[in-house]
Protein backbone atom coordinates (compact mmCIF):
# COMPACT_ATOMS: atom_id res chain seq x y z
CA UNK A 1 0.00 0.00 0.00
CA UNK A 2 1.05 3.80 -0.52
CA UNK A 3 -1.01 6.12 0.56
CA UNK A 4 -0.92 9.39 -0.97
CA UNK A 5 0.47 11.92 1.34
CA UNK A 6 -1.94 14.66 0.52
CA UNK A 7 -4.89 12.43 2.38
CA UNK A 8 -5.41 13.44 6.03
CA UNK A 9 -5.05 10.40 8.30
CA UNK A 10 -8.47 9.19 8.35
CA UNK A 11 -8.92 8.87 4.55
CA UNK A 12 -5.26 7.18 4.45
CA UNK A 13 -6.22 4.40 7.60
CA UNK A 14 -9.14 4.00 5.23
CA UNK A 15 -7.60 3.21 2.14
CA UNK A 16 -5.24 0.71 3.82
CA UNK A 17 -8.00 -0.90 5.75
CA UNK A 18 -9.94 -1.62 2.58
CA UNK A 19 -7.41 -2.07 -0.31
CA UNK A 20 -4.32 -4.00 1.63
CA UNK A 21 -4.21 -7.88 0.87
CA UNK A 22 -2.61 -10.72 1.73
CA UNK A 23 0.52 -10.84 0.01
CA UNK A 24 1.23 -7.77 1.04
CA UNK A 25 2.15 -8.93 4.59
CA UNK A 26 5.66 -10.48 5.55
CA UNK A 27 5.84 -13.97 6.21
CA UNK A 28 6.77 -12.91 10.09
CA UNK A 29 3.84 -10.77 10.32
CA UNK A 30 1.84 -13.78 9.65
CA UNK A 31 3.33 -15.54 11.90
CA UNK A 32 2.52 -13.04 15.02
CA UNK A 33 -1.05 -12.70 13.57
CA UNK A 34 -1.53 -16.43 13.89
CA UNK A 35 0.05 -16.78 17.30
CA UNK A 36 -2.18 -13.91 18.40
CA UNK A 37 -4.85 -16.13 16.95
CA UNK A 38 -4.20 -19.15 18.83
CA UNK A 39 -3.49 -17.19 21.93
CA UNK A 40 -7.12 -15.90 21.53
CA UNK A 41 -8.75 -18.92 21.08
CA UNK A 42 -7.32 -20.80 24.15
CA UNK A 43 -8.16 -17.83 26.18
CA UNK A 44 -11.65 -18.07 25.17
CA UNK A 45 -11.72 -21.62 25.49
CA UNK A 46 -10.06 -21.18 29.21
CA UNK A 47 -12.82 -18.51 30.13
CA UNK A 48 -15.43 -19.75 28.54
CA UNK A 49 -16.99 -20.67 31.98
CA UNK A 50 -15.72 -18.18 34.26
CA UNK A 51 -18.07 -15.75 36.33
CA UNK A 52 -20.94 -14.28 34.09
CA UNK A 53 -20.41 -15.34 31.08
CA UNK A 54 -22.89 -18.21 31.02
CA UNK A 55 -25.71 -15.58 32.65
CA UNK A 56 -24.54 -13.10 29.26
CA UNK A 57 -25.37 -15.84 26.52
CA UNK A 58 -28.24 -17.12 28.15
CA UNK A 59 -29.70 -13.30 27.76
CA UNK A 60 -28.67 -13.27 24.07
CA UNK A 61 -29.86 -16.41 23.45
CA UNK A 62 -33.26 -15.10 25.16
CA UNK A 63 -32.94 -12.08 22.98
CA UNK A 64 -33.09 -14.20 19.97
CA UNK A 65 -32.66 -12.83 16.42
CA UNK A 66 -31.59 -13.43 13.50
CA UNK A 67 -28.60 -16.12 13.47
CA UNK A 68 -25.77 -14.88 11.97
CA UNK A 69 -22.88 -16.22 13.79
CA UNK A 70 -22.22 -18.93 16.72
CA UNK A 71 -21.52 -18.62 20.19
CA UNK A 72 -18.40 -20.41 20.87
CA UNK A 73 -18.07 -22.98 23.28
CA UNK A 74 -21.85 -22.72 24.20
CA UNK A 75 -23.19 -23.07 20.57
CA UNK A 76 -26.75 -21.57 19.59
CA UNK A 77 -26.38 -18.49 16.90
CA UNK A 78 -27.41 -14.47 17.16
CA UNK A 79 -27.08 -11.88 15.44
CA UNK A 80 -23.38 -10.96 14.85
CA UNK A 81 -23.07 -8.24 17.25
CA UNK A 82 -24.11 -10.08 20.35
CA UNK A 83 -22.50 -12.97 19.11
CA UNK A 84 -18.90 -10.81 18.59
CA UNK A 85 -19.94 -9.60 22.69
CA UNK A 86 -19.89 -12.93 24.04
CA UNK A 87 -17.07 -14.31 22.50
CA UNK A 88 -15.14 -10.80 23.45
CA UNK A 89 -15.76 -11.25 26.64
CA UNK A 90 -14.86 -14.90 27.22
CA UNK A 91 -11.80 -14.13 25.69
CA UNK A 92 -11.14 -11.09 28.60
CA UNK A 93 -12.36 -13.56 31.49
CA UNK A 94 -8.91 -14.30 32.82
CA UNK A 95 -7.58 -11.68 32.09
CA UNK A 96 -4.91 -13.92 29.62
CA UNK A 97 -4.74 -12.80 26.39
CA UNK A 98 -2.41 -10.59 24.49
CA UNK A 99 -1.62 -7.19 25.36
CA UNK A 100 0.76 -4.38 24.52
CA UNK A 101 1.63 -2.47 21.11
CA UNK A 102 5.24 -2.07 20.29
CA UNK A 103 5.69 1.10 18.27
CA UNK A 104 8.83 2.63 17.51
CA UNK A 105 10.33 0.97 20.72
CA UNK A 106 7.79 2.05 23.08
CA UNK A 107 5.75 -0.78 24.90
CA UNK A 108 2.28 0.71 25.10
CA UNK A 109 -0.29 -0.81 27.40
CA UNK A 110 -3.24 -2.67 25.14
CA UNK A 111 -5.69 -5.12 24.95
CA UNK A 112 -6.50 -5.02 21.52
CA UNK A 113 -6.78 -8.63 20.10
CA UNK A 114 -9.51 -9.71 22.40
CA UNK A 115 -11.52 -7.66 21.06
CA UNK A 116 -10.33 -7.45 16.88
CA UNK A 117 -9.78 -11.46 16.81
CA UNK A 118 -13.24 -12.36 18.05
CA UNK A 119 -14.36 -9.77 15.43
CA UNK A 120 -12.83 -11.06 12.66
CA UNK A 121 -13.96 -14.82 13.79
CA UNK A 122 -17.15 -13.77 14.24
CA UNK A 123 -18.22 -11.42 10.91
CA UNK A 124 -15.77 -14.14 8.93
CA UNK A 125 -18.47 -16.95 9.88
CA UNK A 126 -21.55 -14.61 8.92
CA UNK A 127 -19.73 -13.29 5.43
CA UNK A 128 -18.13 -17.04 5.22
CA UNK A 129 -14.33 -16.09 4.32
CA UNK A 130 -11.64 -17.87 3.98
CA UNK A 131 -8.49 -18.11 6.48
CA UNK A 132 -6.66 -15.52 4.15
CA UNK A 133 -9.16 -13.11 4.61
CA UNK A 134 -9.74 -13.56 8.32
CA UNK A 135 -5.72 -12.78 8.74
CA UNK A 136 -6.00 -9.77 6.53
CA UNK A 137 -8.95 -8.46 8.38
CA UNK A 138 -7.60 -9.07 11.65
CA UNK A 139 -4.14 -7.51 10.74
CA UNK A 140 -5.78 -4.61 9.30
CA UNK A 141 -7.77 -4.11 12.68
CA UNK A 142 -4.61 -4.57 14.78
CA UNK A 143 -2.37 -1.85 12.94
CA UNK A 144 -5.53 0.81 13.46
CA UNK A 145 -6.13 -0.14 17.07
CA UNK A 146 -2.36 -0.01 17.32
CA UNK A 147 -1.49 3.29 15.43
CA UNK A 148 -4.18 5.22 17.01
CA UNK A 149 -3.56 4.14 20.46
CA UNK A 150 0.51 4.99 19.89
CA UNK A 151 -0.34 8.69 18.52
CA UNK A 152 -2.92 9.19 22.23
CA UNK A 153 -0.43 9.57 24.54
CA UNK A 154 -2.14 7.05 26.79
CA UNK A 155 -2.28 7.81 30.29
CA UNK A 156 -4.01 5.57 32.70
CA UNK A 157 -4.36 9.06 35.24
CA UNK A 158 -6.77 9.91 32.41
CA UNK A 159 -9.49 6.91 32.80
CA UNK A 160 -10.59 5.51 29.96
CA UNK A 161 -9.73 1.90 29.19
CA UNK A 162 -8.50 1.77 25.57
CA UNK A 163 -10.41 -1.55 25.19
CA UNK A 164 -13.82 0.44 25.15
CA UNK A 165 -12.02 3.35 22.86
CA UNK A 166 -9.34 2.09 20.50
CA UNK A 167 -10.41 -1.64 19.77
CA UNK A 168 -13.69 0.02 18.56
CA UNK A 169 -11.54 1.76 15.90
CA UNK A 170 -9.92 -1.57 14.76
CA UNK A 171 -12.62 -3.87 14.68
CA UNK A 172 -15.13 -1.38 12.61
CA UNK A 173 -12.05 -1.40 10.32
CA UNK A 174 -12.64 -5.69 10.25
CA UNK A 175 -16.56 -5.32 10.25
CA UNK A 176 -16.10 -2.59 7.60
CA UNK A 177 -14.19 -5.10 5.40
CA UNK A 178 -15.63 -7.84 5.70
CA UNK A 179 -18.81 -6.14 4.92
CA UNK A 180 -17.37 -4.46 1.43
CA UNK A 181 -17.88 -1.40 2.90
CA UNK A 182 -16.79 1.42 0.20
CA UNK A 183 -14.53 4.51 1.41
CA UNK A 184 -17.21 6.51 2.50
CA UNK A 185 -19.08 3.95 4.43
CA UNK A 186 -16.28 3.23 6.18
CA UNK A 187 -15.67 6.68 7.08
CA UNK A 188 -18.98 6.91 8.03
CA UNK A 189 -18.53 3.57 10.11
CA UNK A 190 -15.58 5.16 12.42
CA UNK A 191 -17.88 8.28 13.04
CA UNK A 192 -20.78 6.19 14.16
CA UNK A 193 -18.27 4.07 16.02
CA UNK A 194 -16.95 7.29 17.69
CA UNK A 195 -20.64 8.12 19.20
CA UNK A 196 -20.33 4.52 21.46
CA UNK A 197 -16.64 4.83 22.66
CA UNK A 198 -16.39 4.27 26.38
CA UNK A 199 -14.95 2.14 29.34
CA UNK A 200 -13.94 3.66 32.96
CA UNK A 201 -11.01 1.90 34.89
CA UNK A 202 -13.42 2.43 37.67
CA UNK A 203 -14.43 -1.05 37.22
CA UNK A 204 -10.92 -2.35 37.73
CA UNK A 205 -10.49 -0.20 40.62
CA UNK A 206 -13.74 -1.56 42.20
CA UNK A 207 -13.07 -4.88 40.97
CA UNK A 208 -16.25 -5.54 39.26
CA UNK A 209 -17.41 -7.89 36.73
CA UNK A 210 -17.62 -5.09 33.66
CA UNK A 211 -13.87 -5.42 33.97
CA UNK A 212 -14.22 -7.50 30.80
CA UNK A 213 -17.05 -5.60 28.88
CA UNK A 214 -15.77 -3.02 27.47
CA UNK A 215 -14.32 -5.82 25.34
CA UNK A 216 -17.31 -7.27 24.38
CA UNK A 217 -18.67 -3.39 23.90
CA UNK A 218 -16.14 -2.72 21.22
CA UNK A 219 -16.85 -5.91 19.38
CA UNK A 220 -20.45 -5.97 19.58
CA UNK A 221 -20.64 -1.81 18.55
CA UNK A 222 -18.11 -1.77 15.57
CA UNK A 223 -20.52 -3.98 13.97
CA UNK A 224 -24.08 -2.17 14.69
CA UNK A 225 -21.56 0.90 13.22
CA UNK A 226 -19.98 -0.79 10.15
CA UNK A 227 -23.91 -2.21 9.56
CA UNK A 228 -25.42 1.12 9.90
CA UNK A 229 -23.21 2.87 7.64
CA UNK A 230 -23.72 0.49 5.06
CA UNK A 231 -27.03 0.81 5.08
CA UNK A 232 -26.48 4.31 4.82
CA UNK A 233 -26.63 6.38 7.99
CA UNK A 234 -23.75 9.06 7.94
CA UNK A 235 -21.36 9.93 10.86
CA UNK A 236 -19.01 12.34 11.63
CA UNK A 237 -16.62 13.01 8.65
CA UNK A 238 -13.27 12.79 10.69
CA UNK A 239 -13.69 10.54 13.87
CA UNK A 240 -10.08 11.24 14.88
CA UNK A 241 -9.45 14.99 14.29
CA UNK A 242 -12.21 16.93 14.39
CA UNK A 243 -13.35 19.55 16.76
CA UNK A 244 -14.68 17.15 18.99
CA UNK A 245 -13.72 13.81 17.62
CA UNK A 246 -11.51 11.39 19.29
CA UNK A 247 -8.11 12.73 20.13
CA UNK A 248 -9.83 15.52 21.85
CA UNK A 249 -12.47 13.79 23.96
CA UNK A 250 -10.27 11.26 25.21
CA UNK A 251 -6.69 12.39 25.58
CA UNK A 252 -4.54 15.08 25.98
CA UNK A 253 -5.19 16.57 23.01
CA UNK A 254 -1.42 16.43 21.49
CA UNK A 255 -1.61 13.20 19.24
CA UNK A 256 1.22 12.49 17.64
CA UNK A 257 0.22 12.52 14.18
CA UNK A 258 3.03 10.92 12.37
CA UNK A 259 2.42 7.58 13.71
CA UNK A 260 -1.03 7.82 12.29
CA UNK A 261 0.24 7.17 9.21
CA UNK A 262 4.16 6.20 9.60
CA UNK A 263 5.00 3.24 7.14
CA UNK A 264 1.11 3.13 6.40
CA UNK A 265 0.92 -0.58 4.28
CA UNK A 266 4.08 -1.68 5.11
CA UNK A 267 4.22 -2.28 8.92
CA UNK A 268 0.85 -3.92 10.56
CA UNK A 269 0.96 -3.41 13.97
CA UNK A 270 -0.60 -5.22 17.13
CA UNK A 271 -0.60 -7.01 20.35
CA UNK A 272 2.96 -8.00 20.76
CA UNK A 273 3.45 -9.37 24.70
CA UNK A 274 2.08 -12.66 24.99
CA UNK A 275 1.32 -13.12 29.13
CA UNK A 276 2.21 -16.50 30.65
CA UNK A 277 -0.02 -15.14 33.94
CA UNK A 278 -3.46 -15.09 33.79
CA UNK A 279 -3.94 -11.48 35.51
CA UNK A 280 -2.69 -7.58 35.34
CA UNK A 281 0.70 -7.73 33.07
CA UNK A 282 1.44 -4.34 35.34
CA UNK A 283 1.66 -7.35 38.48
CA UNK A 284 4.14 -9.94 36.06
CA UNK A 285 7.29 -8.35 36.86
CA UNK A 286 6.67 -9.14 40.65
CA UNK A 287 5.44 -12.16 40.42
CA UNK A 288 8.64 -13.40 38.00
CA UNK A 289 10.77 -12.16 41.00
CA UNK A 290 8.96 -13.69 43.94
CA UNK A 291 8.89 -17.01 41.47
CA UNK A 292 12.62 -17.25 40.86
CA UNK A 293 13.01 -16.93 44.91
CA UNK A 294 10.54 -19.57 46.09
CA UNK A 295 12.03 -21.67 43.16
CA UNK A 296 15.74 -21.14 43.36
CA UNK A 297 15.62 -21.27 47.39
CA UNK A 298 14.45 -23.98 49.90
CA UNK A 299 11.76 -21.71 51.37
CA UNK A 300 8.74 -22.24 52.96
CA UNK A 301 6.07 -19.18 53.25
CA UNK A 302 5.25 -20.03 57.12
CA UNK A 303 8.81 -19.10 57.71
CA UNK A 304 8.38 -15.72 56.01
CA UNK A 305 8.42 -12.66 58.10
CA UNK A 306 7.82 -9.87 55.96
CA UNK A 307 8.00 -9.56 51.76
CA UNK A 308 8.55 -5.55 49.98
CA UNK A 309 7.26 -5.35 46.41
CA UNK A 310 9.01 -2.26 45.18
CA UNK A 311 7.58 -0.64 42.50
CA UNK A 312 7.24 2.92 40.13
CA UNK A 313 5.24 5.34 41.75
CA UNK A 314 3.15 4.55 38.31
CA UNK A 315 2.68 0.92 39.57
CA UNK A 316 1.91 2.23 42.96
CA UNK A 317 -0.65 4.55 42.02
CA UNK A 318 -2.54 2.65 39.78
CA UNK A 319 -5.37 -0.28 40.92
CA UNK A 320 -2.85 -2.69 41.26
CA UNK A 321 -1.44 -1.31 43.99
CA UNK A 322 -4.88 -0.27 45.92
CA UNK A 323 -5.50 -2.59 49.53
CA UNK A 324 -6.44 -5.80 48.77
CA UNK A 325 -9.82 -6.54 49.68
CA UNK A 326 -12.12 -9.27 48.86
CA UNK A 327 -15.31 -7.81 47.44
CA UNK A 328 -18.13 -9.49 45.38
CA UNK A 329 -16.32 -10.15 42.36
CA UNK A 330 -13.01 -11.79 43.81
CA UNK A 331 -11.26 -12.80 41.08
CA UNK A 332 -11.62 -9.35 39.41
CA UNK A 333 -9.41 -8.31 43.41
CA UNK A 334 -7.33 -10.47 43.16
CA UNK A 335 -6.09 -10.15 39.14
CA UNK A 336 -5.56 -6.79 39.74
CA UNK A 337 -3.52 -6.88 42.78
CA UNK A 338 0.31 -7.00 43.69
CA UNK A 339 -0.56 -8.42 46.83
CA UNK A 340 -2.65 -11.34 45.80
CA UNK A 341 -0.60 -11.91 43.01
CA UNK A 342 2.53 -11.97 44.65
CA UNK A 343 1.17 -13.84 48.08
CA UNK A 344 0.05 -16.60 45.26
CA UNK A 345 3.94 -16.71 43.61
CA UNK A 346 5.22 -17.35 46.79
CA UNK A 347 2.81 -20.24 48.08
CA UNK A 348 1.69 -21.99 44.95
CA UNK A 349 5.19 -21.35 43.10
CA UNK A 350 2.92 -20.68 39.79
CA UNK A 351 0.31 -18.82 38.70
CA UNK A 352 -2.49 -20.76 36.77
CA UNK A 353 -6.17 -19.64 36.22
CA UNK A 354 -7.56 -22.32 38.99
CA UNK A 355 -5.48 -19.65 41.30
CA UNK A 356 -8.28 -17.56 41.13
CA UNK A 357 -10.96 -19.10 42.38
CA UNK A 358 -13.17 -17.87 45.11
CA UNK A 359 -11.52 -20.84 47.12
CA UNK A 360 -8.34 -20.21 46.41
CA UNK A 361 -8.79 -16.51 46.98
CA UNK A 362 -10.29 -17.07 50.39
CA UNK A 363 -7.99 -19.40 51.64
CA UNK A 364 -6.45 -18.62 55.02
CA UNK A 365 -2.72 -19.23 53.85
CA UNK A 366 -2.78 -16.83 51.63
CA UNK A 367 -4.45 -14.05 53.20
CA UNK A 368 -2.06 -14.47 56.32
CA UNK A 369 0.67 -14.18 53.75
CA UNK A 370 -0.33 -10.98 52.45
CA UNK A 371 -0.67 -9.15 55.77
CA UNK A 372 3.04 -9.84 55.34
CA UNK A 373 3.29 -7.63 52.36
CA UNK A 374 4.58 -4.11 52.00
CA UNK A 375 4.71 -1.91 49.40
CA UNK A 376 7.47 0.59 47.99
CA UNK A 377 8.82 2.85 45.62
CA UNK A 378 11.22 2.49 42.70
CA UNK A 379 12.74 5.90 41.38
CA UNK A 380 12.52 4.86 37.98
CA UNK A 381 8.89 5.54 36.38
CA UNK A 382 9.12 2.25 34.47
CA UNK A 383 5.59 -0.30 34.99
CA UNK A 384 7.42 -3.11 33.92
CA UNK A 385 9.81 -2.65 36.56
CA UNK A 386 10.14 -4.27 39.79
CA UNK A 387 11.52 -5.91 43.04
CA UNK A 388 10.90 -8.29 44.82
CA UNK A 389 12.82 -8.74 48.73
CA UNK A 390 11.99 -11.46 51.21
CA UNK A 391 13.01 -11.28 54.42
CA UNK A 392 13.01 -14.25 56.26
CA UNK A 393 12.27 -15.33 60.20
CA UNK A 394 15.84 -16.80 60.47
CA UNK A 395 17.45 -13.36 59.31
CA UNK A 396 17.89 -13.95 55.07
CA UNK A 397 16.99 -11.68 52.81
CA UNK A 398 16.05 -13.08 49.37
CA UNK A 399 16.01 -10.44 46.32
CA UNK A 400 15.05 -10.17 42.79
CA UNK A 401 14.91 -7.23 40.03
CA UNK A 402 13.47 -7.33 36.98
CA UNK A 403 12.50 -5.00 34.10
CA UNK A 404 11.86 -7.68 31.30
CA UNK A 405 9.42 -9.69 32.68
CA UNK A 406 8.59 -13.00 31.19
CA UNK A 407 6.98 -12.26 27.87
CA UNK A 408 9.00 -9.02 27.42
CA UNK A 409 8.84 -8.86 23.42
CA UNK A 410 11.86 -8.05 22.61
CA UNK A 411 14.25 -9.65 26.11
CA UNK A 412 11.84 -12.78 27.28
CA UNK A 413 9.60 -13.53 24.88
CA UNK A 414 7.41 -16.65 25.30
CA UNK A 415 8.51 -19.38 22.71
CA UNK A 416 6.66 -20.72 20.44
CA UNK A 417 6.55 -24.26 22.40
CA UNK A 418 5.21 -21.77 25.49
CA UNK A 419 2.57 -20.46 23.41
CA UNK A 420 1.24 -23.93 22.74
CA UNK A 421 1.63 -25.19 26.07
CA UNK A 422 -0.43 -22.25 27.60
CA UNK A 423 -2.99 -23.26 24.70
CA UNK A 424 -3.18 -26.53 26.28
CA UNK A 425 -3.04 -25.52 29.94
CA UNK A 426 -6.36 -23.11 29.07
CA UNK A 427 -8.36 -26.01 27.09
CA UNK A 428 -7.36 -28.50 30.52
CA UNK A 429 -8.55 -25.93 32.70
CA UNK A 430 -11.39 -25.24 30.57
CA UNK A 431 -12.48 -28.99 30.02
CA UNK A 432 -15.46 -27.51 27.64
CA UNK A 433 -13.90 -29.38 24.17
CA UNK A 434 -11.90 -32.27 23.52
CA UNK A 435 -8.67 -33.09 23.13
CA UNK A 436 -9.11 -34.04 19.60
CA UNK A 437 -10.51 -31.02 18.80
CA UNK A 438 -8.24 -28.74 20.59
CA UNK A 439 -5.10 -30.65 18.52
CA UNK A 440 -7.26 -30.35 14.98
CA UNK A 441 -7.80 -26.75 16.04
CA UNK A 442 -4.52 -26.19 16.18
CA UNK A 443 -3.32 -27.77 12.82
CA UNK A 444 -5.71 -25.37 11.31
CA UNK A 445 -4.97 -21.96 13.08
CA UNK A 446 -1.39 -23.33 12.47
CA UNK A 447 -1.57 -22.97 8.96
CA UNK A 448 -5.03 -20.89 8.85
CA UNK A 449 -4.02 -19.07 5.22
CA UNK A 450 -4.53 -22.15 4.04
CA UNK A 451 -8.10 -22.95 5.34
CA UNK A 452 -10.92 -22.51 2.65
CA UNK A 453 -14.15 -21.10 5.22
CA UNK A 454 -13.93 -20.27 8.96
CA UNK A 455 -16.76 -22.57 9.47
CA UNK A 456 -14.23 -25.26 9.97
CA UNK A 457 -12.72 -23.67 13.11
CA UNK A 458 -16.37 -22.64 14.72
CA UNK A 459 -17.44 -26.06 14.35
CA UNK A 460 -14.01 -27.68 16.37
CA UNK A 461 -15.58 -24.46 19.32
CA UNK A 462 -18.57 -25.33 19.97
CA UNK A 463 -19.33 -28.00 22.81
């Protein structure tokens, strides 16, 4: 693709969105797209049944409608939108999937392939593409998400979760192109999409089940968007830009235009940290730290006398690093919590999604550890920085630093071999589809630009 210069960004994004293809991708592009792909599906596979998801599709499946797509795992169809929701959301249960955009050496937080993936599944089973397709239309979805979310600024001081904001941006671009949408409909599609951005952090902060919505928001409203505009409602001409379009309702104002458009058709962009915990990445650098002591030292916990998580004011200040308290949604606490998180690391020596039970979370071993657990500072303002110091009853004092935590893109990246393991761990966990299935899914999203109709992967999904 090249853009012609003269284009402001929106009508550029557009033009890539609808015209790129896919030969025009390099073969390690691909390969990233499909391992976001597979990361995907075993998340929604592992949180298929986690807390409210089976009370959400019994409510679309009461809605009824007309049936456009499936609902994974549970089976029954809906119309696309709700559909996309669902499967969003399951995805987003554990918290598990991939996260963080890496543009021009920055690590930006995201979670944008929860969201575009589930898209592209979903509208690719309603328009019945082929695998080529859904990788285009996912990659294509990605690199907006991506490139808009790079030229924000992103704060999290300023409270809105990209995953209600940006992923609406990328998957309209999918649910545009998959529809055929033409360049004004699509343009038309982002300015409808711009009229249902939202998501608070608040319900991080209060650890509350819409934790995960916002997700399922952004999937479900690209699609009523991309739909509307093709059947011709207009929106706002410039969803970015404009006087009150997106850059100035929900940052700072100051985007950074160049990445808008910056190698435009050449690099796609998207989720690049692949997380081997199932909760906050911001928590993962701790929990790698208090792993490598419990693991490289003959410790017990009851002989711990006090642990000191030191962290960036950043990492102090945001929800992770709030009290922990056990409210009515525990696992949403705990996830989002150094001193759950950490308190686990150092009993259970891993962190797996059964961790996060109500159970688990309540259990009196853990909770005494934590009232062992202090907070403090790092002067560096890096998230992905931390340490880790145990002190022990008989007078030790164990220590670890990191600041490339496991899954680090670019210094401890998960292997490909990881990848598939934590496929397998989430469909064990799960126990919702066979192991047959699970190992012909994987052939296929293995070599998924081969696959003639999506079909064949929603039928392997579907209990």
């Amino acid at each position: 693709m090249n853009p012609s210069t003269h284009r402001v960004p929106i009508e550029e994004i557009i033009v890539n969105v609808l015209e790129t293809r896919f030969e025009n991708f390099d073969h390690t592009s691909v390969e990233n797209a499909k391992n976001r792909m597979i990361d995907v599906v075993g998340c929604l596979i592992g949180g298929a049944n986690a807390p409210g998801n089976s009370a959400l599709v019994h409510l679309i499946k009461d809605w009824g409608g007309k049936e456009d797509a499936t609902i994974l795992i549970y089976g029954g169809k809906a119309p696309a939108h709700n559909v996309a929701m669902a499967n969003s959301i399951m995805v987003r249960s554990h918290d598990f999937e991939p996260v963080d955009v890496l543009v021009d050496d920055r690590i930006i937080p995201a979670h944008i392939s929860g969201t575009t993936v589930m898209t592209a599944l979903t509208m690719g089973e309603m328009k019945g593409i082929n695998g080529k397709e859904l990788i285009t239309a996912m990659m294509v979805g990605d690199d907006v998400a991506a490139r808009v979310l790079a030229a924000s600024g992103f704060d999290f001081v300023l409270g809105w979760d990209g995953t209600g904001t940006v992923n609406m941006f990328g998957a309209t671009a999918i649910a545009g192109r998959i529809l055929g949408l033409n360049r004004l409909q699509m343009r038309d599609a982002f300015g409808i999409a711009l009229n249902q951005l939202a998501g608070s952090f608040q319900s991080i902060w209060d650890g509350t089940t819409t934790f995960k919505l916002h997700q399922g928001l952004s999937a479900r409203n690209n699609i009523f968007s991309a739909q509307l505009a093709k059947a011709g409602w207009t929106g706002p001409s410039d969803a970015l830009l404009s006087k009150f379009g997106y850059y100035h309702l929900y940052t700072m104002g100051r985007p950074d235009l160049e990445i808008l458009t910056k190698d435009l058709g050449k690099k796609y962009y998207g989720d690049v940290t692949f997380k081997p915990y199932p909760c906050c990445r911001i928590t993962h650098p701790a929990i790698d730290c208090a792993l490598t002591i419990v693991n490289q030292n003959d410790i017990t916990t009851k002989d711990i006398k006090e642990v000191i998580i030191s962290v960036s004011r950043a990492g102090m200040d945001t929800m992770c690093g709030q009290p922990f308290k056990i409210g009515r949604f525990p696992q949403g606490d705990a996830k989002f919590s150094y001193y759950y998180t950490v308190a686990n690391a150092l009993l259970r020596r891993s962190v797996k999604p059964n961790h996060f039970s109500d159970e688990s979370i309540g259990d009196f071993q853990i909770n005494e550890l934590m009232s062992k657990i202090k907070l403090a500072e790092l002067p560096e303002a890096n998230l992905l920085k931390s340490k880790v110091k145990v002190i022990m009853k008989d007078g030790r004092e164990l220590s670890e630093l990191t600041d490339a935590p496991k899954g680090h893109p670019d210094r401890n990246p998960m292997s490909r071999d990881e990848l598939i393991d934590k496929f397998w761990s989430n469909v064990e966990f799960s126990q919702t589809i066979t192991r047959e299935n699970g190992d012909r899914l994987l052939r296929l999203l293995e070599k998924l630009e081969e696959l003639g109709n999506v079909d064949s992967i929603v039928h392997l999904l579907v209990v």
